[in-house]
N, C-alpha and C. Protein backbone atom coordinates (compact mmCIF):
# COMPACT_ATOMS: atom_id res chain seq x y z
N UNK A 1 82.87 95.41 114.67
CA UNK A 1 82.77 96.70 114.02
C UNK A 1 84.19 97.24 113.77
N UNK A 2 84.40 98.01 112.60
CA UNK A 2 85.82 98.30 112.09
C UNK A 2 85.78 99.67 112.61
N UNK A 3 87.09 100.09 113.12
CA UNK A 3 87.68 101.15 113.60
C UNK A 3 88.74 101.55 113.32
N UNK A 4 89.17 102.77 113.36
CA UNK A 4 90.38 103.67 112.39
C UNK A 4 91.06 104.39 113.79
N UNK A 5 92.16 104.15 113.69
CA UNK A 5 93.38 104.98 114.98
C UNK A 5 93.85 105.86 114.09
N UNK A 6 94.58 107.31 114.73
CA UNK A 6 95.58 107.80 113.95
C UNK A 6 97.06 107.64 115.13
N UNK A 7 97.81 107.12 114.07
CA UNK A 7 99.23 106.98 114.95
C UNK A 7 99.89 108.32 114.42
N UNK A 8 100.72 108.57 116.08
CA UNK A 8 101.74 109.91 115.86
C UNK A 8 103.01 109.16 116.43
N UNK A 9 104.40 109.98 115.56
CA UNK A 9 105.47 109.60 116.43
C UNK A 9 105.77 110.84 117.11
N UNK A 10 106.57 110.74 118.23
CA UNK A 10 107.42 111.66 118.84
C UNK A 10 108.56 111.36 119.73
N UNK A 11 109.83 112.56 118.77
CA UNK A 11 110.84 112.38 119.09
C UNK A 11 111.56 113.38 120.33
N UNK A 12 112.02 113.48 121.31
CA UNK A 12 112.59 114.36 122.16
C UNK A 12 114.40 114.34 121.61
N UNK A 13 113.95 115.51 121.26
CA UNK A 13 115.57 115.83 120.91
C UNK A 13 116.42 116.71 121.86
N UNK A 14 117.72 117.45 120.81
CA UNK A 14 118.44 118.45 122.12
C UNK A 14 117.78 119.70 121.82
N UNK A 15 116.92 120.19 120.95
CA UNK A 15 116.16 121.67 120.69
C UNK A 15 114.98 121.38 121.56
N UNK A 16 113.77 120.53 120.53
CA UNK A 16 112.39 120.77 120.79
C UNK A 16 112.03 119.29 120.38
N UNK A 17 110.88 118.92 121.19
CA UNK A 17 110.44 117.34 120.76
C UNK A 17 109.73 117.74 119.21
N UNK A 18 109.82 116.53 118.63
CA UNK A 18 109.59 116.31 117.12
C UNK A 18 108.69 115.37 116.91
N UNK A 19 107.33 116.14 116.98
CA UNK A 19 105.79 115.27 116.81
C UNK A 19 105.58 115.22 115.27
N UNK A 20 105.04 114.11 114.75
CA UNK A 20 104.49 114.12 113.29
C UNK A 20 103.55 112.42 113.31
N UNK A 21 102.48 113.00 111.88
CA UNK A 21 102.06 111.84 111.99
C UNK A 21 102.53 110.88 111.71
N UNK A 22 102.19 109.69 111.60
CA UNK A 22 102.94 108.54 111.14
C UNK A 22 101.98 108.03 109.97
N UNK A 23 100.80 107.61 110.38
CA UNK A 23 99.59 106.67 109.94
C UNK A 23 98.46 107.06 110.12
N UNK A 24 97.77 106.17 109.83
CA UNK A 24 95.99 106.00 110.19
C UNK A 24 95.76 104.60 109.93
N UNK A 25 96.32 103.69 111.07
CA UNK A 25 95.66 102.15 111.11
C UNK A 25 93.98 101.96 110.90
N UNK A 26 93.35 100.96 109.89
CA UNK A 26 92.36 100.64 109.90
C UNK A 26 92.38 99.12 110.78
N UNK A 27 91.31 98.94 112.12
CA UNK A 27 91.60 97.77 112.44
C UNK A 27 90.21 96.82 112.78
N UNK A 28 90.18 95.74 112.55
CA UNK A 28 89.18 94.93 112.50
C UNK A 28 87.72 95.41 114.04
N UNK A 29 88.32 95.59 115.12
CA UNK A 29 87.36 96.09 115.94
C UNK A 29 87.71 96.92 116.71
N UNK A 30 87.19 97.70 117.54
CA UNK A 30 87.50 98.78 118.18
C UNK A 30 87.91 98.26 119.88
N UNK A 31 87.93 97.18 120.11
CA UNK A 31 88.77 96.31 121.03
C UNK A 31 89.90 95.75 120.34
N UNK A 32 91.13 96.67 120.65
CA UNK A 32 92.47 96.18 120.56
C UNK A 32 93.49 96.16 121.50
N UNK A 33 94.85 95.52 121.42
CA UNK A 33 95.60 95.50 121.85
C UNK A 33 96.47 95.72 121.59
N UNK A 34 97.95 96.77 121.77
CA UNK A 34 99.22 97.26 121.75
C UNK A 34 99.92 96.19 120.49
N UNK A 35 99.77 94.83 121.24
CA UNK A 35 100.37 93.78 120.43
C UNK A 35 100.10 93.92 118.94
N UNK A 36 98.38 94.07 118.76
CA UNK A 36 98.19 94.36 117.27
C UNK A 36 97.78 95.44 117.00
N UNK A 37 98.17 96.63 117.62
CA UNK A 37 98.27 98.09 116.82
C UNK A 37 100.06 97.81 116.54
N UNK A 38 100.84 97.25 117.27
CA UNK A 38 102.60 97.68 116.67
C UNK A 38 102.65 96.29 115.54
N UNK A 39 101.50 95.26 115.57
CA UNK A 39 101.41 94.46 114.55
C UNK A 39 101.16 95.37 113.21
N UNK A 40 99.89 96.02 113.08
CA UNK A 40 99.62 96.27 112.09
C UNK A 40 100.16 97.65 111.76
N UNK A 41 100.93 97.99 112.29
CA UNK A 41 101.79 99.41 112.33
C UNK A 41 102.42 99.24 111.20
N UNK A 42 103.81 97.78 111.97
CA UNK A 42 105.02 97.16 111.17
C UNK A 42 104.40 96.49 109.55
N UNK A 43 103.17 96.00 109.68
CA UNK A 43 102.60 95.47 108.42
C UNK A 43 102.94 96.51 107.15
N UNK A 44 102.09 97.73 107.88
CA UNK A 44 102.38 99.19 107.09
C UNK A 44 103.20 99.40 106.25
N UNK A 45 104.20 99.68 107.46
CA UNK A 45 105.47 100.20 107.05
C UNK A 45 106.29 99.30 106.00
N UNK A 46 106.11 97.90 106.26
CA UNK A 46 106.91 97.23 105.56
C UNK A 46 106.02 96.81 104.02
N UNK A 47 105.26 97.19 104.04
CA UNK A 47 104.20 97.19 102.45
C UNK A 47 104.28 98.39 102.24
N UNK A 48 105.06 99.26 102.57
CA UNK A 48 105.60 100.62 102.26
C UNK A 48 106.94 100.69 101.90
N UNK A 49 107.94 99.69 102.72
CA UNK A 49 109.13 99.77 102.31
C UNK A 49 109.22 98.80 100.93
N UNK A 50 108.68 97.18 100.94
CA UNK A 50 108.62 96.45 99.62
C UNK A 50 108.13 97.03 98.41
N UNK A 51 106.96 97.95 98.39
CA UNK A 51 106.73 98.73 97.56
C UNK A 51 108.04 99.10 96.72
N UNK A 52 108.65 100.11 97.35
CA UNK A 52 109.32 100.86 97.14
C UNK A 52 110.77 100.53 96.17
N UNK A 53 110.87 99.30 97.30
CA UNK A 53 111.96 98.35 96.47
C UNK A 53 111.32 98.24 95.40
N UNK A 54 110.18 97.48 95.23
CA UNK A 54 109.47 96.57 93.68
C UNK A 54 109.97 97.67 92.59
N UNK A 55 109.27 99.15 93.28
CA UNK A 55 109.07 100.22 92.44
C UNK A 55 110.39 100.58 91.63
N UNK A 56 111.42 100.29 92.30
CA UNK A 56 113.05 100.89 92.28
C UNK A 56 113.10 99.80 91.10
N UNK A 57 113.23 98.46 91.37
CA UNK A 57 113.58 97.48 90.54
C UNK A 57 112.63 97.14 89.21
N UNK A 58 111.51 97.78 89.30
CA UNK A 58 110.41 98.03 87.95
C UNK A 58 110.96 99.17 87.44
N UNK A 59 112.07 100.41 87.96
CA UNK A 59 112.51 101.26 86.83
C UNK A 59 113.29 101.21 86.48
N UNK A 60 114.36 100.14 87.66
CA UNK A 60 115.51 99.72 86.45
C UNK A 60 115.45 98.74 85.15
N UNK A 61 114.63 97.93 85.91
CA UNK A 61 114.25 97.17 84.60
C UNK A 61 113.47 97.99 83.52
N UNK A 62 112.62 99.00 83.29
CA UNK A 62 112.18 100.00 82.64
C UNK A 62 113.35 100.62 81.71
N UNK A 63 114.43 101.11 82.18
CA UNK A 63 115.70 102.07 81.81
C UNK A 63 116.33 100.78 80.56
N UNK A 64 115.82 99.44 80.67
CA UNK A 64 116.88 98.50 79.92
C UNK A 64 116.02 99.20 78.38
N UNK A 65 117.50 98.97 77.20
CA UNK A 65 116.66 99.52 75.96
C UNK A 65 116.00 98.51 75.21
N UNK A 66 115.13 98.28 75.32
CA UNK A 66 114.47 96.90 74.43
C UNK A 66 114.43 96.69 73.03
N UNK A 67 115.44 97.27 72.26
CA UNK A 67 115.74 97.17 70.94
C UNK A 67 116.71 96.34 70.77
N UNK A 68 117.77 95.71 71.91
CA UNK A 68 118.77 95.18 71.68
C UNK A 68 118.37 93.83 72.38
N UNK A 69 118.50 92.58 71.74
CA UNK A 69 118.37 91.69 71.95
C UNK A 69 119.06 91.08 73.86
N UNK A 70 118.86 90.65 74.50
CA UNK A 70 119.31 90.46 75.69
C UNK A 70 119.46 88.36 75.74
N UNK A 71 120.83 88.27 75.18
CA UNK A 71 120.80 87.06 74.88
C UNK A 71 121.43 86.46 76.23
N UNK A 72 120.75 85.23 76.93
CA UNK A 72 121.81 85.20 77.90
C UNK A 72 123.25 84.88 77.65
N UNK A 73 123.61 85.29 78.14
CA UNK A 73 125.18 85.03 78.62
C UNK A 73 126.21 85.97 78.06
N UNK A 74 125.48 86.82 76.93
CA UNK A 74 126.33 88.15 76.08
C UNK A 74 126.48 89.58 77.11
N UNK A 75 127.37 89.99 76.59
CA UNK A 75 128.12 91.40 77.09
C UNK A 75 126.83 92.45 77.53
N UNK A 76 126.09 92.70 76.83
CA UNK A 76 125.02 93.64 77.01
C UNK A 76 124.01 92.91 77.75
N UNK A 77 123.43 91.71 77.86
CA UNK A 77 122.59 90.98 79.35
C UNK A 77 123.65 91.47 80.65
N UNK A 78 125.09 91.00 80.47
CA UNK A 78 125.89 90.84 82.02
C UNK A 78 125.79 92.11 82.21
N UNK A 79 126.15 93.23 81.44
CA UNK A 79 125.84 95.12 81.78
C UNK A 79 124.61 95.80 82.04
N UNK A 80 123.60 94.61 81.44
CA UNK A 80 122.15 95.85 81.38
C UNK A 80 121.18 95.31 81.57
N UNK A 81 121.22 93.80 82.09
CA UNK A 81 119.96 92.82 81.75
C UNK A 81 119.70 92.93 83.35
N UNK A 82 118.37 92.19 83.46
CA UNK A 82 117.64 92.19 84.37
C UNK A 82 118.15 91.51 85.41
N UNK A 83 117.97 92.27 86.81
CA UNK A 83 118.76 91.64 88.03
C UNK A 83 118.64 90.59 88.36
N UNK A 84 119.17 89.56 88.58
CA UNK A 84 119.18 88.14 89.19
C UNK A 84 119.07 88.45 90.17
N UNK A 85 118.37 87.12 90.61
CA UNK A 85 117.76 86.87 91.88
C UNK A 85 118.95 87.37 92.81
N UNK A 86 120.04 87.00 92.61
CA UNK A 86 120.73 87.26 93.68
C UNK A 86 121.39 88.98 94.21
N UNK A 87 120.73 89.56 93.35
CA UNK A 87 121.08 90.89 93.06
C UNK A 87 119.73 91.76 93.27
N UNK A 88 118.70 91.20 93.47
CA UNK A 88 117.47 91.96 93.72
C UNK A 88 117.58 92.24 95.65
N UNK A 89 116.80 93.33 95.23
CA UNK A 89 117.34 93.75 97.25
C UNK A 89 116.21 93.09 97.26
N UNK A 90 116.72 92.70 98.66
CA UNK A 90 115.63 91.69 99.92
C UNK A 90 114.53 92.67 100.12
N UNK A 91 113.62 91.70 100.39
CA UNK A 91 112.10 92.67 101.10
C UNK A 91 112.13 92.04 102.40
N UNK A 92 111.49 93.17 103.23
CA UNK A 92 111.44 93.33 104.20
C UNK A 92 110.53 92.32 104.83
N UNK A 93 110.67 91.19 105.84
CA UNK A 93 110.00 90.24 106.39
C UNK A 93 109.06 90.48 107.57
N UNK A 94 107.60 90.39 107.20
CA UNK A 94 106.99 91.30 108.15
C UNK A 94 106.85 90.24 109.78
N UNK A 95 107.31 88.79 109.80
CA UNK A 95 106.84 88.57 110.90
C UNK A 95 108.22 88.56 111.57
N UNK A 96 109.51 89.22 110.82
CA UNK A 96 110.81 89.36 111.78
C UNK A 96 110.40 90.90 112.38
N UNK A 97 110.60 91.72 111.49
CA UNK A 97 110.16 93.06 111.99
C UNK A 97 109.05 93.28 113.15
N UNK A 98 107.97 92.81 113.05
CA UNK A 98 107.08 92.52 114.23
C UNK A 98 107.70 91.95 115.20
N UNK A 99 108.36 90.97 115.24
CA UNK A 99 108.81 90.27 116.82
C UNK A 99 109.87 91.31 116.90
N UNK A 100 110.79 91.81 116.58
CA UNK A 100 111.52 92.88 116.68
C UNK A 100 110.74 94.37 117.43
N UNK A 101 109.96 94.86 116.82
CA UNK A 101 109.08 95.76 117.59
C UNK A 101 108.45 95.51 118.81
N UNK A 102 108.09 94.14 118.97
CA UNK A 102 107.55 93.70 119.88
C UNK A 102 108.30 93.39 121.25
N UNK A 103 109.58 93.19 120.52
CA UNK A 103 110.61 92.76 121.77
C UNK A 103 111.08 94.38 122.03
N UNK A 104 111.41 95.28 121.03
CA UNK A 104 111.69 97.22 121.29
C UNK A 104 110.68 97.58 122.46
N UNK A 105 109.09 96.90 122.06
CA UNK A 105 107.99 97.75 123.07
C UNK A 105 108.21 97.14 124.82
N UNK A 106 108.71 95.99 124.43
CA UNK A 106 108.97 95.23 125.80
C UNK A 106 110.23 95.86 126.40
N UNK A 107 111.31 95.75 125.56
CA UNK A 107 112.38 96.79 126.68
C UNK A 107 112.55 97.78 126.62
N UNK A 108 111.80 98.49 126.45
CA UNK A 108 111.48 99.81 126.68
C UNK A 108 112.41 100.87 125.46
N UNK A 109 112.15 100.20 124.73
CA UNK A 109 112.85 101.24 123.57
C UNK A 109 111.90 102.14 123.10
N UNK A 110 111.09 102.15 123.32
CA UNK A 110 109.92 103.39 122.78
C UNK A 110 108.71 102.80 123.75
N UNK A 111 107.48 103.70 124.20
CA UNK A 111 106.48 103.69 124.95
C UNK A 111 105.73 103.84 124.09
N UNK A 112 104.29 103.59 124.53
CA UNK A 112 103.28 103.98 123.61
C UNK A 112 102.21 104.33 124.72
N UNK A 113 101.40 105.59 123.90
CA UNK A 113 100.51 106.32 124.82
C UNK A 113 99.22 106.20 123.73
N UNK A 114 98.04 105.74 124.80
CA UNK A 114 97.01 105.75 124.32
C UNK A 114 96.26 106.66 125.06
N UNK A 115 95.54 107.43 124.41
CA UNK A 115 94.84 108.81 124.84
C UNK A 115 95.30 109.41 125.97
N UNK A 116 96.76 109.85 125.59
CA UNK A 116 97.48 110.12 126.92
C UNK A 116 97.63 109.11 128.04
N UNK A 117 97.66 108.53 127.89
CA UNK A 117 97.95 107.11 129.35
C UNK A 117 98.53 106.08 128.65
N UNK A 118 99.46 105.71 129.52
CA UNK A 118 101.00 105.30 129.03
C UNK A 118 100.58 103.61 128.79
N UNK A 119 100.96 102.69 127.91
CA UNK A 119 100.40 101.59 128.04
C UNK A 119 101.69 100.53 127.97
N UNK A 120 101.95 99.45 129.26
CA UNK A 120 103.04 98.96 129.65
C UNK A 120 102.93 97.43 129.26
N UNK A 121 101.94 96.85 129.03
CA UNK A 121 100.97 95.34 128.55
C UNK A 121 101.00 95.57 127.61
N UNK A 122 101.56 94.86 126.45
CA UNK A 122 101.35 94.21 124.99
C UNK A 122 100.04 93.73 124.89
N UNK A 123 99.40 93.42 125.99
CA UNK A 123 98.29 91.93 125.93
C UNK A 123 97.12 92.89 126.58
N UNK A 124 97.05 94.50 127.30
CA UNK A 124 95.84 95.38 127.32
C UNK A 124 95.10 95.38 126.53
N UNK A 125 93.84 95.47 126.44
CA UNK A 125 92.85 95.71 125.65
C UNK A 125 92.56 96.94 126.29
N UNK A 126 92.66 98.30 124.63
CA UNK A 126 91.86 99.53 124.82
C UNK A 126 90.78 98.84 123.94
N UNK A 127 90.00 100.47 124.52
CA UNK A 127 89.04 100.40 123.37
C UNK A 127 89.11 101.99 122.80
N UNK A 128 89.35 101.65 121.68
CA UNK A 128 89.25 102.88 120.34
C UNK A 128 87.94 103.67 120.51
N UNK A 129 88.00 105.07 120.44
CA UNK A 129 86.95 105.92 120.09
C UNK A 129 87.40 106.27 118.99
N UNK A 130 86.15 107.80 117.76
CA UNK A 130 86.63 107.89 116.64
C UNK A 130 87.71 108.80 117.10
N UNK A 131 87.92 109.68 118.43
CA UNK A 131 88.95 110.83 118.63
C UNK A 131 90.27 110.17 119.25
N UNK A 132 90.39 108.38 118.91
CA UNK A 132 91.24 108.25 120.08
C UNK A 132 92.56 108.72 119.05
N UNK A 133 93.89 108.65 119.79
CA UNK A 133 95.24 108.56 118.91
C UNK A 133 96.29 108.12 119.93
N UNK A 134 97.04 107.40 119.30
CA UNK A 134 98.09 106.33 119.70
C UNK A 134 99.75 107.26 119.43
N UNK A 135 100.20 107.52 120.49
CA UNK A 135 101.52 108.37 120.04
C UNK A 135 102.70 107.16 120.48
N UNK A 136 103.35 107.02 119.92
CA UNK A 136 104.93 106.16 120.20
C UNK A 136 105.85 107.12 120.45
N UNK A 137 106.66 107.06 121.85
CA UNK A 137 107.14 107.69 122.33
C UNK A 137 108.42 106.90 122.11
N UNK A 138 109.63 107.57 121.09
CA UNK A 138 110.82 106.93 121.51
C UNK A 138 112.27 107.83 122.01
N UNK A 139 112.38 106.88 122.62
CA UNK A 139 113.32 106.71 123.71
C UNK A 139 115.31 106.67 123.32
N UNK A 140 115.51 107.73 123.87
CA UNK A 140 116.82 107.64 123.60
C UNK A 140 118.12 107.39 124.75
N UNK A 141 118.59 106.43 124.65
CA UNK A 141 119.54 105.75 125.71
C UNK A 141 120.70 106.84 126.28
N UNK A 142 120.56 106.95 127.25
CA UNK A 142 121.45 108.14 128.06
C UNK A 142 123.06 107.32 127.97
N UNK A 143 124.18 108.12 127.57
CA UNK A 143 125.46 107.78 128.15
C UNK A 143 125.94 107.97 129.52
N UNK A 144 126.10 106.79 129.81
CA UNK A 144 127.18 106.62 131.24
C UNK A 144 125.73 106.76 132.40
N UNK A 145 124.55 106.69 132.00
CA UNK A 145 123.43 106.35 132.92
C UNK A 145 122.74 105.53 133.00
């Protein structure tokens, strides 16, 4: 049976902690684990960040004037023509980013709280209600402590 989390972040700053939402993971059953809620978190985010790129690089290519011929190798392709491969920004690799989060949740670079109770196992199984919510607690490294 499919089940829906809402993820919150929160930040502790030097004023006041800084809660907001993040998401609303949809996930295959309502038995999950840490491992694949910060799985399908990072999925998110990063089909949020490639988006974005695509989107950026579909309006530059948009802005080119298509009345002028774009011949390769002429003055107006090298100034205005469409980005080469080597010039298109990278997208974001979702199974580096995941082991990356995964190794953050392990040393303690951010916590994660499931219905208020702190969860220290990647490999726990909660189980989701429709009121549950998942807050990521991150963590900021003290100087000289």
């Amino acid at each position: 049976m499919a089940a829906s989390v809402r993820v919150v972040d929160e930040h502790f700053g030097a004023s006041a902690p800084v809660r907001r939402s993040a998401c609303e993971l949809r996930l295959a059953s309502e038995r999950v684990t840490p491992r694949e809620i910060i799985r399908r978190r990072v999925e998110s985010e990063v089909e949020d960040v490639n988006r974005a790129k695509a989107a950026h690089l579909e309006g530059h290519a948009r802005t080119r004037s298509f009345l002028i011929s774009l011949e390769a190798g002429s003055p107006e392709a090298r100034l205005n023509g469409v980005l080469s491969s080597k010039h298109k920004p990278k997208l974001c690799d979702v199974e580096h980013e995941a082991q990356r989060a995964l190794d953050a949740f392990q040393n303690r670079s951010f916590i994660m709280l499931f219905d208020d109770r702190q969860i220290d196992d990647a490999d726990q199984e909660v189980t989701l209600t429709p009121n549950s919510e998942i807050v990521f607690v991150y963590l900021t490294p003290l100087r000289g402590g």
